[in-house]
Structure formats: C-alpha cells, structure tokens
PDB file of N, CA and C in Angstrom:
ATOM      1  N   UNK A   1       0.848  -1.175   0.000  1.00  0.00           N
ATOM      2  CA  UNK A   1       0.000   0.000   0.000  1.00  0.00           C
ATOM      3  C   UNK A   1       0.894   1.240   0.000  1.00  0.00           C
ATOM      4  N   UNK A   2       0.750   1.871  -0.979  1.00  0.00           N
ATOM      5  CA  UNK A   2       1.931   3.156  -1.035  1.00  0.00           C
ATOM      6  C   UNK A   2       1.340   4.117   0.080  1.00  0.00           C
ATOM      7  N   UNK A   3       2.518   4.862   0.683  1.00  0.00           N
ATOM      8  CA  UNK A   3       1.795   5.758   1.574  1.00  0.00           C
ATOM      9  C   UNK A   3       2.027   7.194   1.292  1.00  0.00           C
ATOM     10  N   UNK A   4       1.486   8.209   1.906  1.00  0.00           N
ATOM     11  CA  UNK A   4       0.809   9.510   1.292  1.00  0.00           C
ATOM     12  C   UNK A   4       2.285  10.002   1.641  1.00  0.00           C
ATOM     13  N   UNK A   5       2.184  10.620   0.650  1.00  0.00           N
ATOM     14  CA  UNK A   5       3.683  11.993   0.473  1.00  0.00           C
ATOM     15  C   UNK A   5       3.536  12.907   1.947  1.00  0.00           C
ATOM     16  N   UNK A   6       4.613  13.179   2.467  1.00  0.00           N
ATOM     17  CA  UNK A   6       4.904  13.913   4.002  1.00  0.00           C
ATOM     18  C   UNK A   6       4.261  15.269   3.463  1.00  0.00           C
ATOM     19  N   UNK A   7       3.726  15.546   4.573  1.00  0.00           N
ATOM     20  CA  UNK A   7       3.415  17.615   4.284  1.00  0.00           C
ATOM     21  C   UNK A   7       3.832  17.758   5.498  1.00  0.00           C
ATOM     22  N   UNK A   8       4.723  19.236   4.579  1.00  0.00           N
ATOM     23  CA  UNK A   8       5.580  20.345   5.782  1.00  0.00           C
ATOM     24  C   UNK A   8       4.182  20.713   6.705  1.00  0.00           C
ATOM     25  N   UNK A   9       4.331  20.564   8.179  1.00  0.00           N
ATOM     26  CA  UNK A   9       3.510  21.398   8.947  1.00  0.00           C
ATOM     27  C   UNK A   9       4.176  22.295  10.254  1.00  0.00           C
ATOM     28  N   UNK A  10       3.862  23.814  10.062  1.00  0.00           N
ATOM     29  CA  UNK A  10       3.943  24.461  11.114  1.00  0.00           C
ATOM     30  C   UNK A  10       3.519  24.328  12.375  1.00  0.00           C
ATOM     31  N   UNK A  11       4.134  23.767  13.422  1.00  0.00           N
ATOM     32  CA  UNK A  11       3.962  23.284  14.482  1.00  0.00           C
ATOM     33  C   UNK A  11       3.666  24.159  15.547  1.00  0.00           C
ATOM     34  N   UNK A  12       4.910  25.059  15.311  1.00  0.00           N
ATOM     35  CA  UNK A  12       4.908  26.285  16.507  1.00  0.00           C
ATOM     36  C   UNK A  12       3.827  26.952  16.989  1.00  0.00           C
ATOM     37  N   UNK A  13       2.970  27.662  15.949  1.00  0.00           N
ATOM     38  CA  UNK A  13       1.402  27.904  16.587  1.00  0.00           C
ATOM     39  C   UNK A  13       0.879  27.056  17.533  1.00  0.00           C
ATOM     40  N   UNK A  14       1.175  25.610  16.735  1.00  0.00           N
ATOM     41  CA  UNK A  14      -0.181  25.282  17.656  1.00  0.00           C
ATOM     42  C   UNK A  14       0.298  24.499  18.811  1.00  0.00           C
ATOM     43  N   UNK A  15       1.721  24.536  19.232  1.00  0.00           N
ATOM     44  CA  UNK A  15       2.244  24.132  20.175  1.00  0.00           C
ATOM     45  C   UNK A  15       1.895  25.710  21.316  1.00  0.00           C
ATOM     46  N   UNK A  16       2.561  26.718  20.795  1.00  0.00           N
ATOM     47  CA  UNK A  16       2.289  27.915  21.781  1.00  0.00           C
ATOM     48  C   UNK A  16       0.957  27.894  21.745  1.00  0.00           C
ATOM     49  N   UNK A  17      -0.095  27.176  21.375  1.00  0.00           N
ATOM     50  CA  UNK A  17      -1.519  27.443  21.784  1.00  0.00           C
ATOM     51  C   UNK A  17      -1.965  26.511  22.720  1.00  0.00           C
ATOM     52  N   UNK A  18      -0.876  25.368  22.794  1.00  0.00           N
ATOM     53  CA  UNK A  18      -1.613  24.346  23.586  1.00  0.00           C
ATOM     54  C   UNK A  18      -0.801  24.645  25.209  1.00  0.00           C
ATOM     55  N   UNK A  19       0.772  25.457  25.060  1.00  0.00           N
ATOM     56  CA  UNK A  19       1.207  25.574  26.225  1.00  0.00           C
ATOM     57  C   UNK A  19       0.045  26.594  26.738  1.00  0.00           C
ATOM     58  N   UNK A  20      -0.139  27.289  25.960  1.00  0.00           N
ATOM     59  CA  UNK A  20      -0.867  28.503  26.970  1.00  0.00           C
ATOM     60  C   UNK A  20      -2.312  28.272  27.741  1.00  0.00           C
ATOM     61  N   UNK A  21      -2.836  27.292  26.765  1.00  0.00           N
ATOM     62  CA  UNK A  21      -3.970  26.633  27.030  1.00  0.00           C
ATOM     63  C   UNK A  21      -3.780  25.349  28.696  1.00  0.00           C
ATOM     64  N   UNK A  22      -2.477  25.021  28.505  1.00  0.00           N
ATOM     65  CA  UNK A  22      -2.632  23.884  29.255  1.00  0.00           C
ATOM     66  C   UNK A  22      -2.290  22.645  29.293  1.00  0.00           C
ATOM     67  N   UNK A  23      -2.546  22.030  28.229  1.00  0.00           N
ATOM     68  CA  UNK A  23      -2.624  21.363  27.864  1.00  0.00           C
ATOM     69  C   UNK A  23      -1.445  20.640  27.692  1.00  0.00           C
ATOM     70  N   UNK A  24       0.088  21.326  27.061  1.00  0.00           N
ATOM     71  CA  UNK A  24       1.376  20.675  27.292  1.00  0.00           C
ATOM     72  C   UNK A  24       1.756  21.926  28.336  1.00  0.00           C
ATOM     73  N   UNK A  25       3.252  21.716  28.495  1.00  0.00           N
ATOM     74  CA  UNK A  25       4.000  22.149  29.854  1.00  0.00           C
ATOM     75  C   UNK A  25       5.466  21.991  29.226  1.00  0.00           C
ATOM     76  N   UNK A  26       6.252  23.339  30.195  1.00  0.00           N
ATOM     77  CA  UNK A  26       7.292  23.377  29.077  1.00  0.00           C
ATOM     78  C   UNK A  26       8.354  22.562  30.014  1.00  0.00           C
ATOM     79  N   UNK A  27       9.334  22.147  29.443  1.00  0.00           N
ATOM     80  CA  UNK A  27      10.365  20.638  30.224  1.00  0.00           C
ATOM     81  C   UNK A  27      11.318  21.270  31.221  1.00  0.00           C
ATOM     82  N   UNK A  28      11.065  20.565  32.340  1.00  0.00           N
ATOM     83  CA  UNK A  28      11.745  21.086  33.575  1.00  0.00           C
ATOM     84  C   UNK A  28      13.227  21.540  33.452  1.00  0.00           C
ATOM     85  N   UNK A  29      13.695  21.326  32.294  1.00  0.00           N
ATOM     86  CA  UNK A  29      14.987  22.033  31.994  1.00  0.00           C
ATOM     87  C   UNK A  29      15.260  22.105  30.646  1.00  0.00           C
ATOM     88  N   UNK A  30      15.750  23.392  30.282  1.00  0.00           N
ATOM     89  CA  UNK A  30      16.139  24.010  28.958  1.00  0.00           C
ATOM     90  C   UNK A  30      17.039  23.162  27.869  1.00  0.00           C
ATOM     91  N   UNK A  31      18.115  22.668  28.564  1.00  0.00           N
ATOM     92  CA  UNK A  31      19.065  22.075  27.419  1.00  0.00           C
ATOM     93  C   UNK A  31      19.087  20.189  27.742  1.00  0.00           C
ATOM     94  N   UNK A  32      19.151  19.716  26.884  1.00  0.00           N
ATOM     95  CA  UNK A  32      19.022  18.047  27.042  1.00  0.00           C
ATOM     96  C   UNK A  32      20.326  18.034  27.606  1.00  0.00           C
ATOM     97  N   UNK A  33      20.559  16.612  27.930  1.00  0.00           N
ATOM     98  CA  UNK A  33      21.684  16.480  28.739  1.00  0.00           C
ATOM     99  C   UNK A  33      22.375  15.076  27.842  1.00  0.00           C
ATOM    100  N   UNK A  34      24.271  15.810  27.357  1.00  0.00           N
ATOM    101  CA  UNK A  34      24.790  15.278  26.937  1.00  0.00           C
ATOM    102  C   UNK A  34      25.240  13.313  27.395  1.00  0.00           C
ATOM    103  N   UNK A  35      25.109  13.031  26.360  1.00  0.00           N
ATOM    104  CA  UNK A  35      25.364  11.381  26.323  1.00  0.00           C
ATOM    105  C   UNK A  35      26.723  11.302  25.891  1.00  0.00           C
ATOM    106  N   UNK A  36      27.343  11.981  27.184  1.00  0.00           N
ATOM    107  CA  UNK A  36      29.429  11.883  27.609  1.00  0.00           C
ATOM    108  C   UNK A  36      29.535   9.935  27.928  1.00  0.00           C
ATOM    109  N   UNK A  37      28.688   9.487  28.677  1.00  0.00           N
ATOM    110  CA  UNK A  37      29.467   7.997  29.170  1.00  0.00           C
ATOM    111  C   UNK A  37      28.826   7.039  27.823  1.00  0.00           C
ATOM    112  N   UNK A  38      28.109   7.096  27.317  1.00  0.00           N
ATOM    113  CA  UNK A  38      27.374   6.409  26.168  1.00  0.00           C
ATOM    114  C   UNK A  38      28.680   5.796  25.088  1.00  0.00           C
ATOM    115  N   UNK A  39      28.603   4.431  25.413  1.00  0.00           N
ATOM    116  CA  UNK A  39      29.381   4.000  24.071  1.00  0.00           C
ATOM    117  C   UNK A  39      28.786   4.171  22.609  1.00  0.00           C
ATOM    118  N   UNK A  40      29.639   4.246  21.171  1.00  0.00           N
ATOM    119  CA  UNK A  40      28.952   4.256  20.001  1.00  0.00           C
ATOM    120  C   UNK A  40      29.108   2.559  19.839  1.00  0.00           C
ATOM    121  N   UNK A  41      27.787   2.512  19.011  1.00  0.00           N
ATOM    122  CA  UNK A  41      27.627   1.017  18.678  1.00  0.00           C
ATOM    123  C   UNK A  41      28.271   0.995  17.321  1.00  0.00           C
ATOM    124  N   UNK A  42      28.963  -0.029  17.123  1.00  0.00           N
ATOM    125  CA  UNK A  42      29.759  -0.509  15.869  1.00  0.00           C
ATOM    126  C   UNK A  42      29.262  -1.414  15.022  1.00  0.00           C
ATOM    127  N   UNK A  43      28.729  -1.242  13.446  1.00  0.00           N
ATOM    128  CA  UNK A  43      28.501  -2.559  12.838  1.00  0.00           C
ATOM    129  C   UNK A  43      29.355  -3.107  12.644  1.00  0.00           C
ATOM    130  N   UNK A  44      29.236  -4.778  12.510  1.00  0.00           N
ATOM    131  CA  UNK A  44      29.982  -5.841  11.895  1.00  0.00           C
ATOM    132  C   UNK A  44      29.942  -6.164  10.795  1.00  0.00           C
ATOM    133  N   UNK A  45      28.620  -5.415   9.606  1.00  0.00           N
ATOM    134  CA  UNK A  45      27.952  -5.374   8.370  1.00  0.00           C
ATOM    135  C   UNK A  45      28.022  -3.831   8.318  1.00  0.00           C
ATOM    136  N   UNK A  46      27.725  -3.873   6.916  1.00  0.00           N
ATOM    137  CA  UNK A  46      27.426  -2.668   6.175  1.00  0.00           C
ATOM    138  C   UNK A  46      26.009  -2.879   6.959  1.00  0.00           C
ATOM    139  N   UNK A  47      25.139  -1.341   6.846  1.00  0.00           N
ATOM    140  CA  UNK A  47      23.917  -1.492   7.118  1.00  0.00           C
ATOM    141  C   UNK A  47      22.958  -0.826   5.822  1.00  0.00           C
ATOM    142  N   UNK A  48      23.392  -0.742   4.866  1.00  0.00           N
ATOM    143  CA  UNK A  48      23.082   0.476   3.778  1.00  0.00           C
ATOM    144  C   UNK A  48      21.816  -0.058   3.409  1.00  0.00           C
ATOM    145  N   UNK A  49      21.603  -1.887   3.028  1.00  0.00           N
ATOM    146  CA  UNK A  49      20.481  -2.683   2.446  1.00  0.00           C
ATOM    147  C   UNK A  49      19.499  -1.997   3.262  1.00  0.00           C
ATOM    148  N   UNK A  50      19.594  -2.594   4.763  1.00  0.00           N
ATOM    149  CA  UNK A  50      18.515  -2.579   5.968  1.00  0.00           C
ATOM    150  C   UNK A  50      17.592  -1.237   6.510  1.00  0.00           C
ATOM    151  N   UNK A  51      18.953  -0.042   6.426  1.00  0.00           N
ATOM    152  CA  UNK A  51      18.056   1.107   6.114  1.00  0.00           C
ATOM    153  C   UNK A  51      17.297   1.264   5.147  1.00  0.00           C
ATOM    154  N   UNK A  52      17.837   0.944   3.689  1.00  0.00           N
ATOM    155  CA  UNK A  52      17.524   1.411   2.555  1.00  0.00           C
ATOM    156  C   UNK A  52      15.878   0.040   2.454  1.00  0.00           C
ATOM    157  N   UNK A  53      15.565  -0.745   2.399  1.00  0.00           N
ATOM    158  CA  UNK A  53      14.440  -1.375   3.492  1.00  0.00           C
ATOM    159  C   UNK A  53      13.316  -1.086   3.979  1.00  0.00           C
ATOM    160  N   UNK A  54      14.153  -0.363   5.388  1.00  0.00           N
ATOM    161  CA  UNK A  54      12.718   0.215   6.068  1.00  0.00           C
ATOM    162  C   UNK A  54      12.204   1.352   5.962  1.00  0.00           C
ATOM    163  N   UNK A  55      13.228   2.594   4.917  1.00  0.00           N
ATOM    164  CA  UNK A  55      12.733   3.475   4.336  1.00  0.00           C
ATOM    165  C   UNK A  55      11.626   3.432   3.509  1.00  0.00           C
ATOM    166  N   UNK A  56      11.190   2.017   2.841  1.00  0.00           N
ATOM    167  CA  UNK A  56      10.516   1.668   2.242  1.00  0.00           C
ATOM    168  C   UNK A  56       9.283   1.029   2.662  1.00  0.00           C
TER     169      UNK A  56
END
C-alpha cells in the first residue's frame, strides 16, 4: 500500500496554543543532557540494504 507523500507542517502555533492553554507544559529544563558515558555502537555489516528497506 503506497503511503501519502509527508506535508511540511507548522507546528509552533499550535504548540504555543496548547502551552498557553494547558494542555502541554514546558520541560523542567532548557538544554538536554549530553550522552558523555554512552558507548557508540559498531557494525559488523554494512547497514546500507537494511536502512535502505525500512525506508521503504
């Protein structure tokens, strides 16, 4: 089943309409917090097929 082409949507309105409303709440702190101890995961394969895949 092919699926529908992405549309650009402006979010920002209706996010500042829902903080003001209530409804969301803004995150108890401003900046995310860096992933310093986090190892990077390494393939043992190419992964190019598997993305190229589930893009699909």
């Amino acid at each position: 089943m092919p699926q529908p082409d992405p549309v650009a949507v402006d979010s920002a309105p209706l996010l500042d309409r829902l903080t003001r409303d209530g409804t969301l709440s803004r995150p108890l702190r401003s900046t995310r917090p860096t992933a310093s101890d986090a190892k990077r995961v390494s393939a043992t394969r190419p992964v190019s097929d598997l993305v190229s895949e589930q893009r699909r």
